[in-house]
PDB file of N, CA and C in Angstrom:
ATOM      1  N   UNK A   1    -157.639 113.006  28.663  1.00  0.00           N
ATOM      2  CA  UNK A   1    -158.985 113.274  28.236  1.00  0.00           C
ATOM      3  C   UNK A   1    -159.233 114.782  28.340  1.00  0.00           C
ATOM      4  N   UNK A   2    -159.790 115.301  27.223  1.00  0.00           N
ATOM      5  CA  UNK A   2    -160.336 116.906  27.376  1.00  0.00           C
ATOM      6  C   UNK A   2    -161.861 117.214  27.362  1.00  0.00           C
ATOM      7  N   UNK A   3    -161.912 117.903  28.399  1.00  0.00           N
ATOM      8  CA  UNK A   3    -163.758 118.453  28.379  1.00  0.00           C
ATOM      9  C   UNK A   3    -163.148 119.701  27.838  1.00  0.00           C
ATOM     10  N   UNK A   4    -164.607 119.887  27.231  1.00  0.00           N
ATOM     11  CA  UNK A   4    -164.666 121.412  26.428  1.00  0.00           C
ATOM     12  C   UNK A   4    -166.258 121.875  26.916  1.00  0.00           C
ATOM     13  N   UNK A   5    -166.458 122.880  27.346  1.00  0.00           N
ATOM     14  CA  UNK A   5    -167.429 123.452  27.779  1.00  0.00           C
ATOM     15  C   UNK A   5    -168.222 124.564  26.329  1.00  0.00           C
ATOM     16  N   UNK A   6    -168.989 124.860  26.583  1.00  0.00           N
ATOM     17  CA  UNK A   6    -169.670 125.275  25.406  1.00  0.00           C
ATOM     18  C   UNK A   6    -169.964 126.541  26.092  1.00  0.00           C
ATOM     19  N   UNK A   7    -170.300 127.725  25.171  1.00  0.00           N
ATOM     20  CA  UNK A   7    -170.699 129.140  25.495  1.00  0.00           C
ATOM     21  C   UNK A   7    -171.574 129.316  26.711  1.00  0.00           C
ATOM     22  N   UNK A   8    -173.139 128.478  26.163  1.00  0.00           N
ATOM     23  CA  UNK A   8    -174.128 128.614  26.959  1.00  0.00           C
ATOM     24  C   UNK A   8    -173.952 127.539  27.968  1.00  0.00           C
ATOM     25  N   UNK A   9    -172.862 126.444  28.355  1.00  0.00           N
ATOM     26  CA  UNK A   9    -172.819 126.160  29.101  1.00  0.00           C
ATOM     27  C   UNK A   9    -172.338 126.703  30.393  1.00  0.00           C
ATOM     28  N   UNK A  10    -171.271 127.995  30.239  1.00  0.00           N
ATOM     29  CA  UNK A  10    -170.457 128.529  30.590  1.00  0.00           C
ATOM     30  C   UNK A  10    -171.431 129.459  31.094  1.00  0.00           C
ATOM     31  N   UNK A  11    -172.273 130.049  30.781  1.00  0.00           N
ATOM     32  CA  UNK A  11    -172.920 131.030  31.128  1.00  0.00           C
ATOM     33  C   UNK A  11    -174.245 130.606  32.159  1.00  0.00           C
ATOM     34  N   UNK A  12    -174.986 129.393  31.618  1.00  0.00           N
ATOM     35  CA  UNK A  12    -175.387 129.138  33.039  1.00  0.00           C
ATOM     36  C   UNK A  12    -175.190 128.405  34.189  1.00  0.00           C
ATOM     37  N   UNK A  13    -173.479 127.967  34.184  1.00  0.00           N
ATOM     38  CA  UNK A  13    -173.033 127.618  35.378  1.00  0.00           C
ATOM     39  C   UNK A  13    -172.544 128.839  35.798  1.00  0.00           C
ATOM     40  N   UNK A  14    -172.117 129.459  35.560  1.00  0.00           N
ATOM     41  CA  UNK A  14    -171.940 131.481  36.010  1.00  0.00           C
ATOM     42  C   UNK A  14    -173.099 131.966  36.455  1.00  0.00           C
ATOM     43  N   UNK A  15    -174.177 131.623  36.107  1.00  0.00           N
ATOM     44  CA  UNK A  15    -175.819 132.322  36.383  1.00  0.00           C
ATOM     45  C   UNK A  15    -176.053 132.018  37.544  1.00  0.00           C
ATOM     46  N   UNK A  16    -175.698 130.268  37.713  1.00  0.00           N
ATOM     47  CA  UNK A  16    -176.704 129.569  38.562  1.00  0.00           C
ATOM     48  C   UNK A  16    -175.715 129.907  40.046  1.00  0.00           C
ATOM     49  N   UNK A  17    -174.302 129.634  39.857  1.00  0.00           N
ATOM     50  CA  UNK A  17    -173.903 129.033  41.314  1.00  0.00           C
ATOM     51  C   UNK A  17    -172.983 130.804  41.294  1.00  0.00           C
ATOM     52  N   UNK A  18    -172.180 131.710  40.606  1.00  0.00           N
ATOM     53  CA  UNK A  18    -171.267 132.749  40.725  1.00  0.00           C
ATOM     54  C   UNK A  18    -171.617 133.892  40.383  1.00  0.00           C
ATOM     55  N   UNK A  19    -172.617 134.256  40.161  1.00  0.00           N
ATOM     56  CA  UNK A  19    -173.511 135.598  40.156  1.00  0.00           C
ATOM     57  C   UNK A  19    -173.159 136.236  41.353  1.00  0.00           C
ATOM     58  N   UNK A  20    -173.503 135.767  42.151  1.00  0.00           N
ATOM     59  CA  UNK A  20    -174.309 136.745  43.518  1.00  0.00           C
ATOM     60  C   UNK A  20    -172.709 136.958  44.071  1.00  0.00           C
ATOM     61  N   UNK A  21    -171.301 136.159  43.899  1.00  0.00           N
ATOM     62  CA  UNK A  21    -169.874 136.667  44.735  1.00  0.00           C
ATOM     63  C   UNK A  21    -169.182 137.517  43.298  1.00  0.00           C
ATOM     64  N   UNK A  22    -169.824 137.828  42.255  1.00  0.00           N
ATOM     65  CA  UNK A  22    -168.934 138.551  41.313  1.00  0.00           C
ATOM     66  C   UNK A  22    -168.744 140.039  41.909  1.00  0.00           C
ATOM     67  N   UNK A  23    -169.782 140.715  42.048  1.00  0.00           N
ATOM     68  CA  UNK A  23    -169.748 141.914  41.873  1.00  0.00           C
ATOM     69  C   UNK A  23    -169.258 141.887  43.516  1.00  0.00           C
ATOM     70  N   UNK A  24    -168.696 141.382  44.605  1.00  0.00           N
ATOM     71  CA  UNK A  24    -168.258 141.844  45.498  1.00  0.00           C
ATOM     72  C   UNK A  24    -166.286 141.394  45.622  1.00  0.00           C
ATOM     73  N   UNK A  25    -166.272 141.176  44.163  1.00  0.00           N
ATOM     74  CA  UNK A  25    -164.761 140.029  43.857  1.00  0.00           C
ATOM     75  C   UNK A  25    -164.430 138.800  44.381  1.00  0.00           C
ATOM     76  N   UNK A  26    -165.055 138.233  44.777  1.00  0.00           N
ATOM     77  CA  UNK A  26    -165.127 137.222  46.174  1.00  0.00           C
ATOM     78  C   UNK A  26    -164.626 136.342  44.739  1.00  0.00           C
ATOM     79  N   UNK A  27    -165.368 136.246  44.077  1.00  0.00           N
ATOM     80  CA  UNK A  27    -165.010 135.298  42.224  1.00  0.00           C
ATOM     81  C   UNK A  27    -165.037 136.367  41.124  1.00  0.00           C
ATOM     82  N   UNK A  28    -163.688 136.400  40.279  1.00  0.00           N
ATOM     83  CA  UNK A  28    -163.469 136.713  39.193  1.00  0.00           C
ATOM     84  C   UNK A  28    -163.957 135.668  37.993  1.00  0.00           C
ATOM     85  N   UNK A  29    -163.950 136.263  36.903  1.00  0.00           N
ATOM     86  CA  UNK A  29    -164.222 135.546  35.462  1.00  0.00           C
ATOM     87  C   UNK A  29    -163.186 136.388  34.730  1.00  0.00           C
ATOM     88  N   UNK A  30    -162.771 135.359  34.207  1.00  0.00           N
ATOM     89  CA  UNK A  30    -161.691 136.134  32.548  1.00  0.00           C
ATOM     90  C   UNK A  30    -161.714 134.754  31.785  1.00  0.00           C
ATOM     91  N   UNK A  31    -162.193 135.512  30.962  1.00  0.00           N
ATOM     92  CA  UNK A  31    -162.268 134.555  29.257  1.00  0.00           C
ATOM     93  C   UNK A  31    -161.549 134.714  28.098  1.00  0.00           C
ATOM     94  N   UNK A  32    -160.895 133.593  27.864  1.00  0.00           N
ATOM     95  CA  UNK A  32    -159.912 134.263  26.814  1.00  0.00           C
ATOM     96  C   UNK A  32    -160.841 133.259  25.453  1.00  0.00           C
ATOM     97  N   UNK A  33    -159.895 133.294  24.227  1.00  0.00           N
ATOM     98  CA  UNK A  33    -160.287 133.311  22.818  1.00  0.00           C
ATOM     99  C   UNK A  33    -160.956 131.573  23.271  1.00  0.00           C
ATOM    100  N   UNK A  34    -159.952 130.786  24.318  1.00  0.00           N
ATOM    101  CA  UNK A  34    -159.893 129.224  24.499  1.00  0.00           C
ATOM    102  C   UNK A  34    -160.799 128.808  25.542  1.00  0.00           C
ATOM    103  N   UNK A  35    -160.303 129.545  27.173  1.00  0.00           N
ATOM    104  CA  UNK A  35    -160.702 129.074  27.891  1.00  0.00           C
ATOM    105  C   UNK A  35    -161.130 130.131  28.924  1.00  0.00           C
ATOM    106  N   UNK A  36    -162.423 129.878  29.714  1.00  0.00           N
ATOM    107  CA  UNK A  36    -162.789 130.183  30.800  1.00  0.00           C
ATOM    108  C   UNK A  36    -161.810 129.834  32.186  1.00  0.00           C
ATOM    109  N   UNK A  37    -161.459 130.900  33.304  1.00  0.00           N
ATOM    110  CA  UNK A  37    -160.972 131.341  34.550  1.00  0.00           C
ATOM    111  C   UNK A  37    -161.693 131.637  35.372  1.00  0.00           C
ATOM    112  N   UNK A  38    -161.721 131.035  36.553  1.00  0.00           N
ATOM    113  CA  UNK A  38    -162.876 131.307  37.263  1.00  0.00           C
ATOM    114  C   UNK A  38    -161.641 131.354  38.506  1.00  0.00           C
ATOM    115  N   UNK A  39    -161.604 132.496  38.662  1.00  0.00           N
ATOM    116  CA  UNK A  39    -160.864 132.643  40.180  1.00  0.00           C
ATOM    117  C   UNK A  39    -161.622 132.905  41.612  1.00  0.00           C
ATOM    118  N   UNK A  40    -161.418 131.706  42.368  1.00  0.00           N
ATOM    119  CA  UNK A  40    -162.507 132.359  43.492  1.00  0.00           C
ATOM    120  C   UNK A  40    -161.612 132.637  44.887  1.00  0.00           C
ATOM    121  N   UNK A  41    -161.522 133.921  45.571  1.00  0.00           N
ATOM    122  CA  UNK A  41    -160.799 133.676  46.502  1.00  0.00           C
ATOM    123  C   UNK A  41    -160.810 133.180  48.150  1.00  0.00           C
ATOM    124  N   UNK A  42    -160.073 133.701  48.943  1.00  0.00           N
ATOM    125  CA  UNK A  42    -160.021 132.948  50.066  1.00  0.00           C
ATOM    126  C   UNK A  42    -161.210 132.929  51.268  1.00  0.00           C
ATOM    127  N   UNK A  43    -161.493 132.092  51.980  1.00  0.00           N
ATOM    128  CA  UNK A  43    -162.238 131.843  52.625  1.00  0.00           C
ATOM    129  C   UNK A  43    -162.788 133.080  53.573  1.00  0.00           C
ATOM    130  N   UNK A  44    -161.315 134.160  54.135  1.00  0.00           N
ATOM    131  CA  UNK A  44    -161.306 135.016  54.705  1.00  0.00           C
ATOM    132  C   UNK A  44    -162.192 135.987  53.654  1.00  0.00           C
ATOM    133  N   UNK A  45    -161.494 136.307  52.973  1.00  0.00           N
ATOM    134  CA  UNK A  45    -161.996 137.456  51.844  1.00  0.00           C
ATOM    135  C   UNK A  45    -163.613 137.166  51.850  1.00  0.00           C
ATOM    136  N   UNK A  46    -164.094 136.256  51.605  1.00  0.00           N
ATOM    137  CA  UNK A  46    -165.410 135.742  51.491  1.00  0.00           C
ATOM    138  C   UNK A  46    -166.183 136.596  52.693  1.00  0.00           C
ATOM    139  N   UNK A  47    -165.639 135.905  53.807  1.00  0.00           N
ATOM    140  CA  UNK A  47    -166.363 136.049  55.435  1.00  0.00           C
ATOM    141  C   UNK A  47    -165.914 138.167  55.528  1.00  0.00           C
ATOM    142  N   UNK A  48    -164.920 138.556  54.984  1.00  0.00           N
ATOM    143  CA  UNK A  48    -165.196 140.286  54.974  1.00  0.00           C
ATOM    144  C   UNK A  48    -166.097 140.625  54.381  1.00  0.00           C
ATOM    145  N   UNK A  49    -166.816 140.043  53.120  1.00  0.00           N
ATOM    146  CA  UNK A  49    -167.578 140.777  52.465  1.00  0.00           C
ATOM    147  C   UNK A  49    -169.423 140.222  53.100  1.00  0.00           C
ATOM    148  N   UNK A  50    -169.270 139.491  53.487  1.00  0.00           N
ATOM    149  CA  UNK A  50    -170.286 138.929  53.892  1.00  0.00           C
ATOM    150  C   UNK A  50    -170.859 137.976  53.949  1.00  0.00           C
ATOM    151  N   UNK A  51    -170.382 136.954  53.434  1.00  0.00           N
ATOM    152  CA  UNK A  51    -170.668 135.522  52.781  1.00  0.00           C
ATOM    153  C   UNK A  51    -170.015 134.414  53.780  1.00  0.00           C
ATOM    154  N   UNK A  52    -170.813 133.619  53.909  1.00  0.00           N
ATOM    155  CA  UNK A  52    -169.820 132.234  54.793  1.00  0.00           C
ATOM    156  C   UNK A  52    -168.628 131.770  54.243  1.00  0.00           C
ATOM    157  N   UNK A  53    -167.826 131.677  55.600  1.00  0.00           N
ATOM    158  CA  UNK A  53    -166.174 131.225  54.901  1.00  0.00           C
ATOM    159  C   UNK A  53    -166.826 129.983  54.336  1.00  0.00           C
ATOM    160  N   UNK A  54    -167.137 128.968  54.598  1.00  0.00           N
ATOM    161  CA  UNK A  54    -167.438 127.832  54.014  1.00  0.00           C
ATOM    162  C   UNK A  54    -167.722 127.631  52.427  1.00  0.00           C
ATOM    163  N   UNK A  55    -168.231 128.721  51.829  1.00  0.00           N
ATOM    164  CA  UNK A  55    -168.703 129.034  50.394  1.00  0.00           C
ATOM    165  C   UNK A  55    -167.453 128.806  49.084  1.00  0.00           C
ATOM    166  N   UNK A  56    -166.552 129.395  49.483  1.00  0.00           N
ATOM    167  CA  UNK A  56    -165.162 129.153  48.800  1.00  0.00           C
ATOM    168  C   UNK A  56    -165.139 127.612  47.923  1.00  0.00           C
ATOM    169  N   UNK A  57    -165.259 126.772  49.423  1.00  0.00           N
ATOM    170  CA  UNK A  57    -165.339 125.065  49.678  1.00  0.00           C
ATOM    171  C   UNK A  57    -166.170 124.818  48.448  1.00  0.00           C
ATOM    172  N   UNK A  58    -167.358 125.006  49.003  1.00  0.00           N
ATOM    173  CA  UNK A  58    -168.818 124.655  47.581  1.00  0.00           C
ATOM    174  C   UNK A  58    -168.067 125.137  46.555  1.00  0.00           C
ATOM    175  N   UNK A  59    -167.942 126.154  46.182  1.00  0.00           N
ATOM    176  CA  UNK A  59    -167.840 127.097  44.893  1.00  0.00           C
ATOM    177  C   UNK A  59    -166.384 125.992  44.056  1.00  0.00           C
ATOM    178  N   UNK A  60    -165.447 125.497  44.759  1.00  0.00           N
ATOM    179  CA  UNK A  60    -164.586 124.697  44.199  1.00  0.00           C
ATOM    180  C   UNK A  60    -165.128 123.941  43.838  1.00  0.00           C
ATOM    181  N   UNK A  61    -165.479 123.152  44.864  1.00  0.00           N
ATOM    182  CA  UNK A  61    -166.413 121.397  44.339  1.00  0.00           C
ATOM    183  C   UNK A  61    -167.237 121.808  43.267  1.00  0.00           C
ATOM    184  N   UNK A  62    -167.924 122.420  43.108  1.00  0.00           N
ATOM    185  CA  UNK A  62    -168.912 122.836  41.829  1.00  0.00           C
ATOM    186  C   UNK A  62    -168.032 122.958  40.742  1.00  0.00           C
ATOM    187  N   UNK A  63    -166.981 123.717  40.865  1.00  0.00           N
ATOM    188  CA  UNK A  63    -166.187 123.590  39.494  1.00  0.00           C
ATOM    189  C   UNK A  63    -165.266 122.469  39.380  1.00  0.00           C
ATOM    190  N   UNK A  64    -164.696 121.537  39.871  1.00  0.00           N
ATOM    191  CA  UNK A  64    -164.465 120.517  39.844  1.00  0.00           C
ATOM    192  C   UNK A  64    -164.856 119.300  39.781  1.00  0.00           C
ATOM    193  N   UNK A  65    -166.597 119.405  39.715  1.00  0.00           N
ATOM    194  CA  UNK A  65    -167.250 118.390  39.442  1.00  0.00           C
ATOM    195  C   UNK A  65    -167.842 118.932  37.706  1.00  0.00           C
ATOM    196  N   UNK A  66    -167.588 120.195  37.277  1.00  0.00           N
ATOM    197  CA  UNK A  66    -167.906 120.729  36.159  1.00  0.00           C
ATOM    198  C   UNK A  66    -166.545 120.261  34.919  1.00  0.00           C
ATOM    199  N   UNK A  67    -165.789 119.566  36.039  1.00  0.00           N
ATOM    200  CA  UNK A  67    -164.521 119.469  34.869  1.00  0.00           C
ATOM    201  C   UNK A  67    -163.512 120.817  34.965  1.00  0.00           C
ATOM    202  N   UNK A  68    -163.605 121.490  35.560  1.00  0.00           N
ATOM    203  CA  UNK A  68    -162.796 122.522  35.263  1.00  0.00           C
ATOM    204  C   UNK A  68    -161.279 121.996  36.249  1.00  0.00           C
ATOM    205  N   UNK A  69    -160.096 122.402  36.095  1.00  0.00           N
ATOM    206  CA  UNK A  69    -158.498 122.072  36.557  1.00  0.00           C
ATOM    207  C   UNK A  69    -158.197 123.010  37.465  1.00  0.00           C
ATOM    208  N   UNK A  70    -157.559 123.015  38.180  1.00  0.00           N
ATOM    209  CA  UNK A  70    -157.100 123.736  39.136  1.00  0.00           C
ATOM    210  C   UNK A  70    -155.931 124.230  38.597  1.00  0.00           C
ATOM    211  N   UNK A  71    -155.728 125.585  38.796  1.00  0.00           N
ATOM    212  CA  UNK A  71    -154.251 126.028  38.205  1.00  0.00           C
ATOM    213  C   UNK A  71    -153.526 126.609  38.956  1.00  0.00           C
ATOM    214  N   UNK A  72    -153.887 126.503  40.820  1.00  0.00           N
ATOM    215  CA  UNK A  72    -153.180 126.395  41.787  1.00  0.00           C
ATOM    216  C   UNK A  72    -153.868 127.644  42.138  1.00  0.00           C
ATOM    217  N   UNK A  73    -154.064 128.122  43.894  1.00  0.00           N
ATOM    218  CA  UNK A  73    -154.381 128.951  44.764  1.00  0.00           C
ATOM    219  C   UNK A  73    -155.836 129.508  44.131  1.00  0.00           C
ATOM    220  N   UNK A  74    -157.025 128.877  43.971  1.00  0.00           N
ATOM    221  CA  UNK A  74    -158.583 129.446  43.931  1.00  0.00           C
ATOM    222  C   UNK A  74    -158.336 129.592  42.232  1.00  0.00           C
ATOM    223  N   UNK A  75    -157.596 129.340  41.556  1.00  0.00           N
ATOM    224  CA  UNK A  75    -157.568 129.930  39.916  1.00  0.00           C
ATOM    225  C   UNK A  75    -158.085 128.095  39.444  1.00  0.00           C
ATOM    226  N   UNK A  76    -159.209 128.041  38.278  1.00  0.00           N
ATOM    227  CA  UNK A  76    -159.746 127.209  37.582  1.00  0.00           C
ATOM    228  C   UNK A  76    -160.377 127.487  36.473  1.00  0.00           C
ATOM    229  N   UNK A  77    -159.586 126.366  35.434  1.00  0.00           N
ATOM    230  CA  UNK A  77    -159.857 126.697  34.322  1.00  0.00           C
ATOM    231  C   UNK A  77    -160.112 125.556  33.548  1.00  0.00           C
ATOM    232  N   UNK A  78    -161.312 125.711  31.767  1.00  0.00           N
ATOM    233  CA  UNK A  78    -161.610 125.371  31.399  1.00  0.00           C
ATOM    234  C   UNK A  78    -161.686 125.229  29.739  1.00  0.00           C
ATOM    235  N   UNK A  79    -161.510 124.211  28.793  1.00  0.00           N
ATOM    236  CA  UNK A  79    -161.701 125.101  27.672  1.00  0.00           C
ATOM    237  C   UNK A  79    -163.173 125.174  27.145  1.00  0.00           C
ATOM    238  N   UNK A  80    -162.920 126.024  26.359  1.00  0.00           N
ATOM    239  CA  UNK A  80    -164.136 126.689  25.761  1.00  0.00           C
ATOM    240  C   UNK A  80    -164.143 126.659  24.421  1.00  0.00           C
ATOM    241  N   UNK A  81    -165.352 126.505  23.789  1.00  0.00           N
ATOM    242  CA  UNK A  81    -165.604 126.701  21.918  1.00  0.00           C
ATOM    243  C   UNK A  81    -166.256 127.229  21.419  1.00  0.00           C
TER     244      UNK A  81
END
């Protein structure tokens, strides 16, 4: 079975829950022509910048209840149209 995520869907699950860890790298975004990447990293990295280690945890489950795949170590991905 394939989910396909849509532009503006993509953008306000980015708004709502991965805004506030982008700009400290805690979560990357890269979008290609297909699919959305949402890399979020480690629990540690999180707790240096300021954020609860625990957040990592949420930030997965949210994209895994969004349909998005795991493509091993914090990397998840999705397609897009």
């Amino acid at each position: 079975m394939r989910y396909i995520i849509t532009e503006s869907q993509e953008e306000s699950l980015i708004n709502r829950y991965f805004e506030t860890y982008i700009d400290s790298g805690c979560v990357t975004i890269k979008r290609t022509t297909n699919y959305i990447i949402i890399d979020v990293q480690s629990p540690g990295y999180f707790a240096e910048h300021g954020f609860g280690s625990n957040e990592p945890v949420k930030l997965k489950n949210i994209l895994r209840k969004n349909d998005f795949v795991s493509l091993g170590v914090g990397e998840y991905a999705k397609k897009i149209n």
